[in-house]
C-alpha atoms as a PDB file:
ATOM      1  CA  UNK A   1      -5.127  -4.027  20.116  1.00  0.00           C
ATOM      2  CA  UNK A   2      -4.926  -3.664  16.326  1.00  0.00           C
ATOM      3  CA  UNK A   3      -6.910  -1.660  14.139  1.00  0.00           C
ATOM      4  CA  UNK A   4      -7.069  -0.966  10.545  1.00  0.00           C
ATOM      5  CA  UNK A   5      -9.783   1.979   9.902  1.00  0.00           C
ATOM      6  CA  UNK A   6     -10.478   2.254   6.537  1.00  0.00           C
ATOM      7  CA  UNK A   7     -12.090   5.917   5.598  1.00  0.00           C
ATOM      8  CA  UNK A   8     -13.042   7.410   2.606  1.00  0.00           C
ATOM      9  CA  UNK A   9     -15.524   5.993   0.517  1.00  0.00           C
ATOM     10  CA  UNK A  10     -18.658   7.031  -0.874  1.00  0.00           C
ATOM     11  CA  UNK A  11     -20.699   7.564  -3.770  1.00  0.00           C
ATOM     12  CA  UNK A  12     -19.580   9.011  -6.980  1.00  0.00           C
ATOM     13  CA  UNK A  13     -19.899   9.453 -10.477  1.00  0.00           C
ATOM     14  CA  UNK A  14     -18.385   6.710 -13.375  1.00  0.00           C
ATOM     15  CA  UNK A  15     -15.389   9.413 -14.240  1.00  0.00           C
ATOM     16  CA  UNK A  16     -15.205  10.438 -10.634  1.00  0.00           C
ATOM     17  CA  UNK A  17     -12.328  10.119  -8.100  1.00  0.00           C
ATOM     18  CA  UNK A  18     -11.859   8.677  -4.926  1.00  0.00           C
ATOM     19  CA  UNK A  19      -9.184   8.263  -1.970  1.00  0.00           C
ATOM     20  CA  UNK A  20      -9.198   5.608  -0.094  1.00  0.00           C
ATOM     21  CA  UNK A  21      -7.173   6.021   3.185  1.00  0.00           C
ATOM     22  CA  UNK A  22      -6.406   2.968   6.070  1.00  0.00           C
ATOM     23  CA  UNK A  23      -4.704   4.233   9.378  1.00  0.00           C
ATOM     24  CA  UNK A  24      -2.967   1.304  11.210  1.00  0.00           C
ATOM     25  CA  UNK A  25      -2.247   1.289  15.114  1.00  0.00           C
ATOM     26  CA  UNK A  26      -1.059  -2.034  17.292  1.00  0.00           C
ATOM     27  CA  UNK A  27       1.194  -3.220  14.999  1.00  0.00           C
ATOM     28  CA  UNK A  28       4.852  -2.089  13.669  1.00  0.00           C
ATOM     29  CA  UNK A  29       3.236  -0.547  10.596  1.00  0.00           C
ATOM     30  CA  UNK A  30       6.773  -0.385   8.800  1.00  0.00           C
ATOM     31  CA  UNK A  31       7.601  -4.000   8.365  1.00  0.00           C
ATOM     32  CA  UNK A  32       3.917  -4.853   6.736  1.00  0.00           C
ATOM     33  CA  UNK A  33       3.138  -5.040   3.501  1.00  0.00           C
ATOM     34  CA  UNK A  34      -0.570  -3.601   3.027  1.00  0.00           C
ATOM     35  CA  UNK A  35      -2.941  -4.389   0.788  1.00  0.00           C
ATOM     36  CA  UNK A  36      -6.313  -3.073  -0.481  1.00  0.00           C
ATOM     37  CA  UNK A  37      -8.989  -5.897  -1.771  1.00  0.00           C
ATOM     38  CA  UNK A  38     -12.599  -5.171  -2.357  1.00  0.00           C
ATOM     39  CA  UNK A  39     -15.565  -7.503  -2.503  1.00  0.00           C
ATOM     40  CA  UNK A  40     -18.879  -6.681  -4.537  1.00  0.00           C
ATOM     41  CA  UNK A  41     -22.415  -8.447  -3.872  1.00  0.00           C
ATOM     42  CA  UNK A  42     -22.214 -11.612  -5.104  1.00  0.00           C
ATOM     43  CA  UNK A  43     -18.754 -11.943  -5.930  1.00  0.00           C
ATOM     44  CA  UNK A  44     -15.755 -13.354  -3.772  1.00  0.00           C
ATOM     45  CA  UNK A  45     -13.272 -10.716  -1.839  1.00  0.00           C
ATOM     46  CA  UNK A  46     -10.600 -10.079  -4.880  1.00  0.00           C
ATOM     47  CA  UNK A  47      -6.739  -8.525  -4.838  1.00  0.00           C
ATOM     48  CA  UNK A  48      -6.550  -4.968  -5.766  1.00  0.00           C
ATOM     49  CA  UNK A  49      -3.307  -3.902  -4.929  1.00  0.00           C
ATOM     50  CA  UNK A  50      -0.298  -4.715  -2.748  1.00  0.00           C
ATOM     51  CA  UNK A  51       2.461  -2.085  -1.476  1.00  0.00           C
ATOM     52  CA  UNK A  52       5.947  -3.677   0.269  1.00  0.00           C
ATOM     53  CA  UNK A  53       6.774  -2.941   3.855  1.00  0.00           C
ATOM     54  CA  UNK A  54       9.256  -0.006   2.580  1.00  0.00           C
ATOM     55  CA  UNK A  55       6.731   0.911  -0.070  1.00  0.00           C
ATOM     56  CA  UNK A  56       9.582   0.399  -3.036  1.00  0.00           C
ATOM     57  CA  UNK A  57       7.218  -2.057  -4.667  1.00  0.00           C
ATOM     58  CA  UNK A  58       3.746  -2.235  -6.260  1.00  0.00           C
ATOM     59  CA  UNK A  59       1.551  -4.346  -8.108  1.00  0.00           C
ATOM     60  CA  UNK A  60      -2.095  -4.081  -9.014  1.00  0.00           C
ATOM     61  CA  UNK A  61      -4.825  -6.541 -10.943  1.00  0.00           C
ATOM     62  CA  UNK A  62      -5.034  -5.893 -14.009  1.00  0.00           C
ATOM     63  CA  UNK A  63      -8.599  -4.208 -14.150  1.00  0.00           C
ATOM     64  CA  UNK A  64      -7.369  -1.068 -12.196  1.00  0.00           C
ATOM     65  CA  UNK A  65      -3.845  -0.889 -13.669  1.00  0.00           C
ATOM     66  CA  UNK A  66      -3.401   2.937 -14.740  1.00  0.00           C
ATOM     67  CA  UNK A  67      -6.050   4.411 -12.601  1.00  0.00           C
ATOM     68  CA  UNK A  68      -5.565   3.360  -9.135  1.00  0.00           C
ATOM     69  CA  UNK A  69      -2.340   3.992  -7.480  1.00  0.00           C
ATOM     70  CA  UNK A  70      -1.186   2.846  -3.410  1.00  0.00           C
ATOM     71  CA  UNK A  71       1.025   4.287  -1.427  1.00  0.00           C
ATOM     72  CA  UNK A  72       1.968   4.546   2.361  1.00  0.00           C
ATOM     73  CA  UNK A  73       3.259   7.107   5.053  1.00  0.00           C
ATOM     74  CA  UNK A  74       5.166   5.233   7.082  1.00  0.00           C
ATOM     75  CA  UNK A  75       5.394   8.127   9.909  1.00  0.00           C
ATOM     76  CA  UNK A  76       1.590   8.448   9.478  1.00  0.00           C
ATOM     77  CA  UNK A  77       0.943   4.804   9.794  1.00  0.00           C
ATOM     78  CA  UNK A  78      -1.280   5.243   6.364  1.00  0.00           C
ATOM     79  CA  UNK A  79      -2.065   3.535   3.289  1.00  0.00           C
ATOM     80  CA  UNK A  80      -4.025   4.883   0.643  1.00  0.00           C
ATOM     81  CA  UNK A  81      -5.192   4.170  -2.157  1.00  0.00           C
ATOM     82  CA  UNK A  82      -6.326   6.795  -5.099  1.00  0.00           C
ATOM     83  CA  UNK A  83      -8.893   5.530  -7.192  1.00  0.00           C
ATOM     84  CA  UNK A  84      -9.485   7.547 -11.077  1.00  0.00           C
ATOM     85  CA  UNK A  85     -11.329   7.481 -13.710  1.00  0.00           C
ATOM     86  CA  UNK A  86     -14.158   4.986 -11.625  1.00  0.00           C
ATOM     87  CA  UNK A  87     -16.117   3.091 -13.302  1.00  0.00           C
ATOM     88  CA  UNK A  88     -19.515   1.003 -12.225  1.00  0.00           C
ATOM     89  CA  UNK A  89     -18.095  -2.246 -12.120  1.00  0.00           C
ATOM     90  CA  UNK A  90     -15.584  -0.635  -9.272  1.00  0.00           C
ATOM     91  CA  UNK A  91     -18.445  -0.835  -7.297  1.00  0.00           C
ATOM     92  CA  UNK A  92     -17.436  -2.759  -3.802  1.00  0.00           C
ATOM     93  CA  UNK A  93     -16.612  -2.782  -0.207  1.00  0.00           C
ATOM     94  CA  UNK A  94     -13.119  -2.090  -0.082  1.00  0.00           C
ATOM     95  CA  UNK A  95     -10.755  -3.405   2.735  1.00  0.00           C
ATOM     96  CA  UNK A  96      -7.331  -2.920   4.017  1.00  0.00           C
ATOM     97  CA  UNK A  97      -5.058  -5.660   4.462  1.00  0.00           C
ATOM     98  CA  UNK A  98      -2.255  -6.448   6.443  1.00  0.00           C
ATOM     99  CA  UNK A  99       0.436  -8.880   6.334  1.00  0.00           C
ATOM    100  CA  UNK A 100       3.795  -9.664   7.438  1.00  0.00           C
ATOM    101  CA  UNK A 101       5.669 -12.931   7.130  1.00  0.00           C
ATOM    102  CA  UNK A 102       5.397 -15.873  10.484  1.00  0.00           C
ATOM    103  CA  UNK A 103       3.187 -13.184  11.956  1.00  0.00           C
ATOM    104  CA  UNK A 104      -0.977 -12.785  12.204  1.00  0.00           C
ATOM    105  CA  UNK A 105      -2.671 -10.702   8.976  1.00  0.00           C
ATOM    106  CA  UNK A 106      -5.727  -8.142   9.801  1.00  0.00           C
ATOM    107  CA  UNK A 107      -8.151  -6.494   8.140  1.00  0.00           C
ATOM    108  CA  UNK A 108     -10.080  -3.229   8.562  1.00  0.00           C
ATOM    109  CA  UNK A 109     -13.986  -3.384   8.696  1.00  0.00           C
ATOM    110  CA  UNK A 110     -14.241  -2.409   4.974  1.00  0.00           C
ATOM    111  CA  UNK A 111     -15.519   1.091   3.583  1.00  0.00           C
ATOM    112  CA  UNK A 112     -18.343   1.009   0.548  1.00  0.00           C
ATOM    113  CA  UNK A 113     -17.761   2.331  -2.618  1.00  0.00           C
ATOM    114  CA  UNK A 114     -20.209   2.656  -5.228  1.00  0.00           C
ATOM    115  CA  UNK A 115     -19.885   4.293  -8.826  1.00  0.00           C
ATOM    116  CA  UNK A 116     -23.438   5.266 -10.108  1.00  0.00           C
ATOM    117  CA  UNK A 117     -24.662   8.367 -12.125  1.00  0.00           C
END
């Protein structure tokens, strides 16, 4: 059975930090690329960031570029993803993603993050 728990979120300050973390089991973690999207009330599920199967690559959208940055422990079978310098608008569910080519995707159940003062 595959799971993708996402754990992590919470509430915080605009400013404030976060870490995002998504631990994988059932699937060959290694050969995945994982992503992180997030969805906010109202609004359709969006990109955040995408990390390659060996981790060597990155990319973000542009709204987070220089204060959120992936990464992934392959032995752990863990994403993260380090959010800085929040702001309001970052406001969302956040959800891990995972993909692989001619093979099924999943998804985690989504952890809430909201930036308020």
């Amino acid at each position: 059975q595959v799971q993708l728990v996402e754990s992590g979120g919470g509430l915080v300050q605009p400013g404030g930090s976060l870490r995002l973390s998504c631990a994988a089991s059932g699937i060959l973690f290694s050969s995945y690329a994982m992503s992180w999207y997030r969805q906010a009330p109202g609004n359709e599920r969006e990109l955040v960031t995408t990390i390659t199967s060996a981790g060597g690559k990155t990319n973000y959208v542009d709204s987070v570029k220089g204060r959120f940055t992936i990464s992934r422990d392959n032995a752990k079978r863990t994403v993260y993803l380090q959010m800085n310098s929040l702001k309001p608008e970052d406001t969302a569910v956040y959800y891990c993603h995972a993909r692989r080519y001619n093979a099924p995707a999943y998804w985690g159940q989504g952890t809430q993050v909201t930036v308020s003062s």
